[in-house]
Each structure stands twice: as C-alpha cells, then as structure tokens.
PDB file of N, CA and C in Angstrom:
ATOM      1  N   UNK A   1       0.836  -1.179   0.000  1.00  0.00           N
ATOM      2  CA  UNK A   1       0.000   0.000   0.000  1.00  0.00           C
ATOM      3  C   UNK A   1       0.881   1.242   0.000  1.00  0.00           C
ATOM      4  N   UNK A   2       0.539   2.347  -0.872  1.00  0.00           N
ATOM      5  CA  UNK A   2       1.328   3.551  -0.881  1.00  0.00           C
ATOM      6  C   UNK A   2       1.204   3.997   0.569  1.00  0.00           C
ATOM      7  N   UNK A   3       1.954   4.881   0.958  1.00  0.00           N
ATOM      8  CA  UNK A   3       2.207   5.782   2.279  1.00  0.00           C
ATOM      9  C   UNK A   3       1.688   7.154   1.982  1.00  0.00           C
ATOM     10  N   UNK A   4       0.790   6.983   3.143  1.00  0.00           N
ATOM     11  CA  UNK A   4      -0.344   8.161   2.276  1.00  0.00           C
ATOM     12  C   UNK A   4       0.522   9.582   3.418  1.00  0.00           C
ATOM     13  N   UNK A   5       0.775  10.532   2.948  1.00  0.00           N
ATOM     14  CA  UNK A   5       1.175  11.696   3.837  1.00  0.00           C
ATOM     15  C   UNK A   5       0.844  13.343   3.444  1.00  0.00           C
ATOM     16  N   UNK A   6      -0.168  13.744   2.621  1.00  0.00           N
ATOM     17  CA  UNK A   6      -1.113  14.691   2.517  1.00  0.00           C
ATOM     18  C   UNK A   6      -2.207  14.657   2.836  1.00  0.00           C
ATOM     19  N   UNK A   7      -2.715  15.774   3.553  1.00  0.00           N
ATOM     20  CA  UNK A   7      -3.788  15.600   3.887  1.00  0.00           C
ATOM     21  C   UNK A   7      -5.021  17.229   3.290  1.00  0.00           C
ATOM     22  N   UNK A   8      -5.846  17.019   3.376  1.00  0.00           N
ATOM     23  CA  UNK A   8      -6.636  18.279   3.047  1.00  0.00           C
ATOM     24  C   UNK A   8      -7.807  17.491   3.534  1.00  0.00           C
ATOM     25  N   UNK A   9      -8.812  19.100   3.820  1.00  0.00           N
ATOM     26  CA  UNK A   9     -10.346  18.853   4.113  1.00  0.00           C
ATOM     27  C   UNK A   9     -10.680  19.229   3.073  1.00  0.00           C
ATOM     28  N   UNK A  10     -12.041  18.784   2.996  1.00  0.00           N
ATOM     29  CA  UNK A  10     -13.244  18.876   2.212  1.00  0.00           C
ATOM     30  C   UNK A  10     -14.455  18.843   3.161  1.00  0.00           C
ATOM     31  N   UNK A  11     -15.238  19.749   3.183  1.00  0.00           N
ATOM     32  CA  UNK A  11     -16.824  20.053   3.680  1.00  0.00           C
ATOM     33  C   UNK A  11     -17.481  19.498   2.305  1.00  0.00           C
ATOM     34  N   UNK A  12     -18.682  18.615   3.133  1.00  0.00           N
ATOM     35  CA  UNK A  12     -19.539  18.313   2.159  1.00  0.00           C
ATOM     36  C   UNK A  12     -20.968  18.627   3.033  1.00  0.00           C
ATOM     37  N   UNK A  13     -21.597  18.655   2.105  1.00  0.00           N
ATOM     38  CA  UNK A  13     -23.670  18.850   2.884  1.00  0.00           C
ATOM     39  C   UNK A  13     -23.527  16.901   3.597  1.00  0.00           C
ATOM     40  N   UNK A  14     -24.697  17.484   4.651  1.00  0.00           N
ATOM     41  CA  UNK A  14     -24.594  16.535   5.415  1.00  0.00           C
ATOM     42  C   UNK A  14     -25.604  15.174   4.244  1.00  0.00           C
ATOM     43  N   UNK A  15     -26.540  15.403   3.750  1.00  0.00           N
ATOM     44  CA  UNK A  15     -27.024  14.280   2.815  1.00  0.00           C
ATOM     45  C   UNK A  15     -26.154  13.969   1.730  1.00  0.00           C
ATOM     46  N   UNK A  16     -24.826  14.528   0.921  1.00  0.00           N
ATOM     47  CA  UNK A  16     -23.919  14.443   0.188  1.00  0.00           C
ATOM     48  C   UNK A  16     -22.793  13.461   1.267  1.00  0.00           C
ATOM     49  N   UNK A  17     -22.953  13.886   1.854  1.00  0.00           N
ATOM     50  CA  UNK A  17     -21.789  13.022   2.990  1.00  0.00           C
ATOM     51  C   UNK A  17     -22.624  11.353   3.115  1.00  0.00           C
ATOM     52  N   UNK A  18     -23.853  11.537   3.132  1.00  0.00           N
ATOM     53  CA  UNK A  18     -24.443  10.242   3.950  1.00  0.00           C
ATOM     54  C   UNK A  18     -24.098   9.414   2.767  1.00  0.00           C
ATOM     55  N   UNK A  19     -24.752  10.017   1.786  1.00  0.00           N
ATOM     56  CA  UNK A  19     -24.201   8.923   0.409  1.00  0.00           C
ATOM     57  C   UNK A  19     -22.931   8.486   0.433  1.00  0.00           C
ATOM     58  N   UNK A  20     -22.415   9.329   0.459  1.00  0.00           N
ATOM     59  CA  UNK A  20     -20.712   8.348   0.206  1.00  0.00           C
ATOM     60  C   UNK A  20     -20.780   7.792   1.532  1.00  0.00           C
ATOM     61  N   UNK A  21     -21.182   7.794   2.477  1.00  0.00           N
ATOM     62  CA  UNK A  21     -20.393   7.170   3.268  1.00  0.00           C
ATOM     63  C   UNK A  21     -21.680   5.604   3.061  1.00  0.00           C
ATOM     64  N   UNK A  22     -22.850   5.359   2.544  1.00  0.00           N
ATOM     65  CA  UNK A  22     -23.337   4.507   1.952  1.00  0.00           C
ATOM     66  C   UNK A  22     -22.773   4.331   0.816  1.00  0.00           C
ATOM     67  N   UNK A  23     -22.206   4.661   0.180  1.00  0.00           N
ATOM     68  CA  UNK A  23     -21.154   4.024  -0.845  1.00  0.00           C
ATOM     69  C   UNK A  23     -20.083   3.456  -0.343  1.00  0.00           C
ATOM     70  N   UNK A  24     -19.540   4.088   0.172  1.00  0.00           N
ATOM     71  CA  UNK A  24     -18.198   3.459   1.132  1.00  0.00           C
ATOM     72  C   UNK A  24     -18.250   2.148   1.476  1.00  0.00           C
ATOM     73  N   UNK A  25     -19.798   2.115   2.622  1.00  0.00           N
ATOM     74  CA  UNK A  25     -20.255   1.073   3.234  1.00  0.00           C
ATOM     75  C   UNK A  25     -20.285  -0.138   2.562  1.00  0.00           C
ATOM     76  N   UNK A  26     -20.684   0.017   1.210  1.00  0.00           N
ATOM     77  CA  UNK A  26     -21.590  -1.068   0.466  1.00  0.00           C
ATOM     78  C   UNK A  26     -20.213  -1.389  -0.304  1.00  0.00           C
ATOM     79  N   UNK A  27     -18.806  -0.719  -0.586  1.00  0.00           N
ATOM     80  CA  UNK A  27     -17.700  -1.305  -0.837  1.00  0.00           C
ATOM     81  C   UNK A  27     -16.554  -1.852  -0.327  1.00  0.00           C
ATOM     82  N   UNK A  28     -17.067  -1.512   1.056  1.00  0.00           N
ATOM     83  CA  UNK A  28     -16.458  -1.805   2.605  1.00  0.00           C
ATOM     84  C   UNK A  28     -14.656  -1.159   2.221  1.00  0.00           C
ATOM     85  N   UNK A  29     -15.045   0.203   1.914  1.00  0.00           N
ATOM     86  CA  UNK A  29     -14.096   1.098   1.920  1.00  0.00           C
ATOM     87  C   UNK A  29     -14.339   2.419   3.105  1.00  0.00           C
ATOM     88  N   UNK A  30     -13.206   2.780   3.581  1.00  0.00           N
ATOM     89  CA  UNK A  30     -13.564   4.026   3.609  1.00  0.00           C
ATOM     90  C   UNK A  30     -13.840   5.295   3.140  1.00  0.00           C
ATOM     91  N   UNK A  31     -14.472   6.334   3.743  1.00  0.00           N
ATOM     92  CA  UNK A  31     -14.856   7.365   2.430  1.00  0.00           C
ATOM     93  C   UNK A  31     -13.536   8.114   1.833  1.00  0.00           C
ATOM     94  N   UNK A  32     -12.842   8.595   2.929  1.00  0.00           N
ATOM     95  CA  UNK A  32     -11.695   8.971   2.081  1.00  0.00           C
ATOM     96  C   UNK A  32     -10.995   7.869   1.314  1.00  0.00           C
ATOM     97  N   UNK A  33     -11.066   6.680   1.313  1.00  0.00           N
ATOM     98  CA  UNK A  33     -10.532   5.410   0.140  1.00  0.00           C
ATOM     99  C   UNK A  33     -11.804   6.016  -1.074  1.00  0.00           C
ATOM    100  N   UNK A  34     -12.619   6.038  -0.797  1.00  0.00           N
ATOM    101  CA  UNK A  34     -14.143   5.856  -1.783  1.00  0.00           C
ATOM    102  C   UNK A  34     -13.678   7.557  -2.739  1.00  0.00           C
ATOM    103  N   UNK A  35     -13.517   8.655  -1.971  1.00  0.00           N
ATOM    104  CA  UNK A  35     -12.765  10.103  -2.680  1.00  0.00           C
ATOM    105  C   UNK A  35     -11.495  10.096  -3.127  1.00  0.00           C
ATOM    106  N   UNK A  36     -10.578   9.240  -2.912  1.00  0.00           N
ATOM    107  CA  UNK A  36      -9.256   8.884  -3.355  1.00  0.00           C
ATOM    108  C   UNK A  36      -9.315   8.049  -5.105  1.00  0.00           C
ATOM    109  N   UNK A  37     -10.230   6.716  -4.828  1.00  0.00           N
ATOM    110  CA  UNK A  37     -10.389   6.189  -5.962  1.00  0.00           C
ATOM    111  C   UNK A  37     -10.724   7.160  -6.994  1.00  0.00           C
ATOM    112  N   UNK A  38     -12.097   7.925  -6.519  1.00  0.00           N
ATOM    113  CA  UNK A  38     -12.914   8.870  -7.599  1.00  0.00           C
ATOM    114  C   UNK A  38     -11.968  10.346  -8.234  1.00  0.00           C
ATOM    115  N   UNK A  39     -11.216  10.249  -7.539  1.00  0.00           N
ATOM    116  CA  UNK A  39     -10.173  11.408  -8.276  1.00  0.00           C
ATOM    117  C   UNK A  39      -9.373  11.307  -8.908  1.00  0.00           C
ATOM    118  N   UNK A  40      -8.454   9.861  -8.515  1.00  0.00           N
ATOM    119  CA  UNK A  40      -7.944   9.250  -9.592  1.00  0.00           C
ATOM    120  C   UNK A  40      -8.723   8.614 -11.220  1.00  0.00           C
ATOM    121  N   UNK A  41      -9.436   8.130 -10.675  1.00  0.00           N
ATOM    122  CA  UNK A  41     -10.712   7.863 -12.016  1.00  0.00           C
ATOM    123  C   UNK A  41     -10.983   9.195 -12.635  1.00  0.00           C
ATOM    124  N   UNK A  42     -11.633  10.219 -11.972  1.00  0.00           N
ATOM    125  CA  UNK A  42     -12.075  11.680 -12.729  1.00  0.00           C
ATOM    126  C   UNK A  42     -10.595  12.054 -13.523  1.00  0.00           C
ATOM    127  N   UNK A  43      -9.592  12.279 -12.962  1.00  0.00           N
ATOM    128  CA  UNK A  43      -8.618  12.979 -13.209  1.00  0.00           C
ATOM    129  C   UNK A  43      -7.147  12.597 -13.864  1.00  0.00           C
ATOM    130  N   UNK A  44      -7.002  11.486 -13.276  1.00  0.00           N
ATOM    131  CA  UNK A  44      -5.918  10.993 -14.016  1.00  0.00           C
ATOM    132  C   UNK A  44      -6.102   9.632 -14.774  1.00  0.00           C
ATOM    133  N   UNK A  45      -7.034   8.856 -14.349  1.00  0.00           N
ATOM    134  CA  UNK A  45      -7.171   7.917 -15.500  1.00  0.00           C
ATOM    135  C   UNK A  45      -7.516   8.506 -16.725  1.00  0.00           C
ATOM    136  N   UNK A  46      -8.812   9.284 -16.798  1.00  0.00           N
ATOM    137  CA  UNK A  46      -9.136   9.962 -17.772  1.00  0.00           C
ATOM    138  C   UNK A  46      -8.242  11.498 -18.820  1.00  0.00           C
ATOM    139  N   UNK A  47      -7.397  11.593 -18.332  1.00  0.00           N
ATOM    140  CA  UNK A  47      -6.383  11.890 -18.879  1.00  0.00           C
ATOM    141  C   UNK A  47      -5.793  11.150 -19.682  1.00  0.00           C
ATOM    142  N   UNK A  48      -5.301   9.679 -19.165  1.00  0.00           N
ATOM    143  CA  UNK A  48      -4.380   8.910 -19.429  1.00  0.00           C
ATOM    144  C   UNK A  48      -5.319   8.216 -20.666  1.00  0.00           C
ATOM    145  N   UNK A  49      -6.439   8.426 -20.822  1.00  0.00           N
ATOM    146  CA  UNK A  49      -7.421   7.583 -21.690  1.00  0.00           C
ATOM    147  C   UNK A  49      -7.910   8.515 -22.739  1.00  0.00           C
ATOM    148  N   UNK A  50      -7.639   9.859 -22.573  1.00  0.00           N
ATOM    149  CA  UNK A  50      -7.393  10.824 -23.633  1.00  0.00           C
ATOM    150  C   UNK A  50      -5.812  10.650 -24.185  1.00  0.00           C
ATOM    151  N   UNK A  51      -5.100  10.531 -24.151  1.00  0.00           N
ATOM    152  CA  UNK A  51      -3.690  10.776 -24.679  1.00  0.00           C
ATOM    153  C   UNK A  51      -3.851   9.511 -25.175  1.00  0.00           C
ATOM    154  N   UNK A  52      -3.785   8.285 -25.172  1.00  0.00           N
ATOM    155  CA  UNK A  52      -4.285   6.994 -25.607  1.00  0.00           C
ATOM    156  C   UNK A  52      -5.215   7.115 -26.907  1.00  0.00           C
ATOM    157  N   UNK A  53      -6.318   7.575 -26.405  1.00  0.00           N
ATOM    158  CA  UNK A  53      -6.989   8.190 -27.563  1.00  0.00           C
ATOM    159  C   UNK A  53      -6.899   9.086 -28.743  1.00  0.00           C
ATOM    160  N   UNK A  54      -5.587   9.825 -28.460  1.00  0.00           N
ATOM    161  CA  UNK A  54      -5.037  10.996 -29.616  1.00  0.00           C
ATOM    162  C   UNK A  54      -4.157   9.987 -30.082  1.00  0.00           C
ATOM    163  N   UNK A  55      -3.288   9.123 -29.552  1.00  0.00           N
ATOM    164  CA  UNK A  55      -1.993   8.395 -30.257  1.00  0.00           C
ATOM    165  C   UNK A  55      -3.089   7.293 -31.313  1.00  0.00           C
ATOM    166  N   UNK A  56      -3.800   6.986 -30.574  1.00  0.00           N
ATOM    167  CA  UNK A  56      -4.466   6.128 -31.522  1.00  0.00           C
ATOM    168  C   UNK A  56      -4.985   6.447 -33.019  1.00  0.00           C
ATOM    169  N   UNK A  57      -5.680   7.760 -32.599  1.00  0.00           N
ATOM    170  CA  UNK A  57      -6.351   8.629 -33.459  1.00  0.00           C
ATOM    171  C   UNK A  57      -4.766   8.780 -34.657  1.00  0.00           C
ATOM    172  N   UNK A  58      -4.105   9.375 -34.469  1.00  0.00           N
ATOM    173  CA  UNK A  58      -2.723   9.714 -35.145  1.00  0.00           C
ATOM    174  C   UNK A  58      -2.342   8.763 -35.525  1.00  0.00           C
ATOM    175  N   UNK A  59      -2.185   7.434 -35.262  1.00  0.00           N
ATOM    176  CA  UNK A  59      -1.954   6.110 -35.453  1.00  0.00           C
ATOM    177  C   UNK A  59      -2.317   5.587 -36.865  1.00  0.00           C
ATOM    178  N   UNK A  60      -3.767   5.851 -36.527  1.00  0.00           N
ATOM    179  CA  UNK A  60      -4.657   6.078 -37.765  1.00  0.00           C
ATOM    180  C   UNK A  60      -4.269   6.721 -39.058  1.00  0.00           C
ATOM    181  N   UNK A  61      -3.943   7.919 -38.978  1.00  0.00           N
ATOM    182  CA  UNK A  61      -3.789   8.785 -40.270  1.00  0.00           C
ATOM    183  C   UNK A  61      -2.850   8.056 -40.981  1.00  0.00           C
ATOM    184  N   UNK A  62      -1.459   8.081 -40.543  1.00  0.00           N
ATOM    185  CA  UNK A  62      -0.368   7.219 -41.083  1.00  0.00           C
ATOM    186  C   UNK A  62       0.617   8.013 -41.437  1.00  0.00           C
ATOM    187  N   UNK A  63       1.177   7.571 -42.938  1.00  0.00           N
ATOM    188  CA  UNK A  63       2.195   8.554 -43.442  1.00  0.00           C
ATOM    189  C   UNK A  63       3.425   8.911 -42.659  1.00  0.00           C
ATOM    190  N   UNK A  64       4.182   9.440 -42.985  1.00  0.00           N
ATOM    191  CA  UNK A  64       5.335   9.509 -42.752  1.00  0.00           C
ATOM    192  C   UNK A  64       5.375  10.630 -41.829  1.00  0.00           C
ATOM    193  N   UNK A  65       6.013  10.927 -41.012  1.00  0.00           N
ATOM    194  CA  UNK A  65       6.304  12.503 -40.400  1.00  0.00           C
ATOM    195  C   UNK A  65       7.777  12.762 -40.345  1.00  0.00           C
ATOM    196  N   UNK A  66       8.164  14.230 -40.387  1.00  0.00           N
ATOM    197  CA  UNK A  66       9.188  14.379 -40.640  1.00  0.00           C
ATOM    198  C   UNK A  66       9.746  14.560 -39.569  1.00  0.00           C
ATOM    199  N   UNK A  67      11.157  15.099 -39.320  1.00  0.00           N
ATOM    200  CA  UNK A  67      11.779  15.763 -38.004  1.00  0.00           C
ATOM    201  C   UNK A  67      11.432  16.434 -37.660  1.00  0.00           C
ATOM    202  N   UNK A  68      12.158  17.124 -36.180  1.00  0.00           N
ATOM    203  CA  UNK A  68      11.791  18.189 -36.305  1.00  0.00           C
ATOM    204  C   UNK A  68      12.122  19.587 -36.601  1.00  0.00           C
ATOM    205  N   UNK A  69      13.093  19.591 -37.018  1.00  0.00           N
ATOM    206  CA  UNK A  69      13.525  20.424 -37.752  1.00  0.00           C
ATOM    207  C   UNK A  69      12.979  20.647 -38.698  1.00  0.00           C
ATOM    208  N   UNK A  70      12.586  20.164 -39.743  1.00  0.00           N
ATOM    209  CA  UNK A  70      11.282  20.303 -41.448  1.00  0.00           C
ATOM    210  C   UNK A  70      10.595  20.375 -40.625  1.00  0.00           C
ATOM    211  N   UNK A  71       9.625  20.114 -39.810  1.00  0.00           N
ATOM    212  CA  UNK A  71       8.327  20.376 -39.252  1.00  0.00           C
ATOM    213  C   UNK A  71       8.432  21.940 -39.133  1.00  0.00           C
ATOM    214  N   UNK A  72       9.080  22.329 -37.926  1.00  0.00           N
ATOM    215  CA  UNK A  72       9.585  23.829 -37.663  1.00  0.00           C
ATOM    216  C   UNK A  72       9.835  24.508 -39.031  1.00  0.00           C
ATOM    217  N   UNK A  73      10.670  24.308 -39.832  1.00  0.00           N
ATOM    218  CA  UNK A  73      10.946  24.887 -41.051  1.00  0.00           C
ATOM    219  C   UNK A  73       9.570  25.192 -41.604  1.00  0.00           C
ATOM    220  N   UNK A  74       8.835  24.357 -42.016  1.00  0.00           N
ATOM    221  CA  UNK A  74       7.539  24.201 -42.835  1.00  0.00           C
ATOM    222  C   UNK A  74       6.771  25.430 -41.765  1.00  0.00           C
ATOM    223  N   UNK A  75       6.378  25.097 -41.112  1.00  0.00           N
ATOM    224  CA  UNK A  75       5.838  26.065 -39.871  1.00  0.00           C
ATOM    225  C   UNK A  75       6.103  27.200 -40.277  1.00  0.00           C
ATOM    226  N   UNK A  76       7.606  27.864 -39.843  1.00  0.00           N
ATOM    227  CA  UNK A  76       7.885  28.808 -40.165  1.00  0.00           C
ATOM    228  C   UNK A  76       7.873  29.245 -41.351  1.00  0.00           C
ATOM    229  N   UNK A  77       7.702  28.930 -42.384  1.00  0.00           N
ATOM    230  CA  UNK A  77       7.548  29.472 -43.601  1.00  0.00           C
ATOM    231  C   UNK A  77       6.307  29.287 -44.051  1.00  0.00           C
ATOM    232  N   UNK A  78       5.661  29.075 -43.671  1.00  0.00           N
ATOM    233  CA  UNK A  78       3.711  28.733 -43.931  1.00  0.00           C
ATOM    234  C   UNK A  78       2.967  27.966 -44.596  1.00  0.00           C
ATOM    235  N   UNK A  79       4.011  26.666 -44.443  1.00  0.00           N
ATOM    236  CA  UNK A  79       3.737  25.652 -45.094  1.00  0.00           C
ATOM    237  C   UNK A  79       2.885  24.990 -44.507  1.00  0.00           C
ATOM    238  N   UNK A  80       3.278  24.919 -42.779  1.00  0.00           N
ATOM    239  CA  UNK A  80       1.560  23.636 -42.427  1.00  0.00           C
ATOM    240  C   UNK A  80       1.545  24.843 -41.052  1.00  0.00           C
ATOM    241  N   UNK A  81       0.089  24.741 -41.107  1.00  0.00           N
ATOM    242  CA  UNK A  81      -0.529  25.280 -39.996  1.00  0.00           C
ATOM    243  C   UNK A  81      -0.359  24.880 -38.590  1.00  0.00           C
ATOM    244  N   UNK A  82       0.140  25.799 -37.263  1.00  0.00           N
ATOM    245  CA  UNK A  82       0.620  24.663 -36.187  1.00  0.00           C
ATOM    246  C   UNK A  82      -1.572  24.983 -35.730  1.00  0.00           C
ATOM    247  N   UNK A  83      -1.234  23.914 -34.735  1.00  0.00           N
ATOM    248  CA  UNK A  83      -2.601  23.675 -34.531  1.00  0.00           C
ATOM    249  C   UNK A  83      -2.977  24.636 -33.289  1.00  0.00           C
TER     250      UNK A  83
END
C-alpha cells in the first residue's frame, strides 16, 4: 500500500456526505478510500485515456512525419498550420 502523507479537508452537505459514506459502506471502503479512488478515475485515469486516444487517433492517419527540424521549417515558412 502507498504511504499516504497529505492531507486536506473537504466540507460536504450533510445528505452528500451520507451517500458516500453509503457508498463506502456497500464497498467496505472508507470514504476517504471511496474520494481517493474517484479522483484518480475523474482525473488521471481519464487523462491517461485521452492521450491513448489521440496516439491512436494519429496512429490512424499514417504517413510519414518528418523531423523536427522540417516540421519547424515548414511552420515557419507557412507551409503547415501549427494547430
């Protein structure tokens, strides 16, 4: 198990609280385990599942790409549009 050593609060409404902590319950986690998972899921998995998703996407097109040096060159002279 990682060594957990940050800490921060969070206020939640007391019926927003009851839920998670009935979520918690029903995963026999605790709630800060149950807000730990969900931020990693919101935030960095889903990151990691966008960038996945662009290489793929690019994957796709094909073709050759150049260095980067001709890339820059082309750029700078108004050959391809940077995005």
């Amino acid at each position: 198990m990682q060594t957990l050593s940050k800490k921060t609060t969070i206020l939640f409404s007391p019926d927003l609280y009851q839920q998670l902590k009935d979520i918690a319950k029903t995963c026999k986690i605790s709630v800060a385990e149950l807000i730990r998972q969900a931020a990693v899921k919101q935030y960095l998995l889903s990151d990691k599942k966008k960038r996945l998703k662009a290489v793929e996407h690019l994957s796709k097109i094909g073709g050759s790409i150049p260095n980067w040096q001709t890339l820059e060159e082309e750029m700078s002279n108004g050959r391809l549009n940077p995005i």
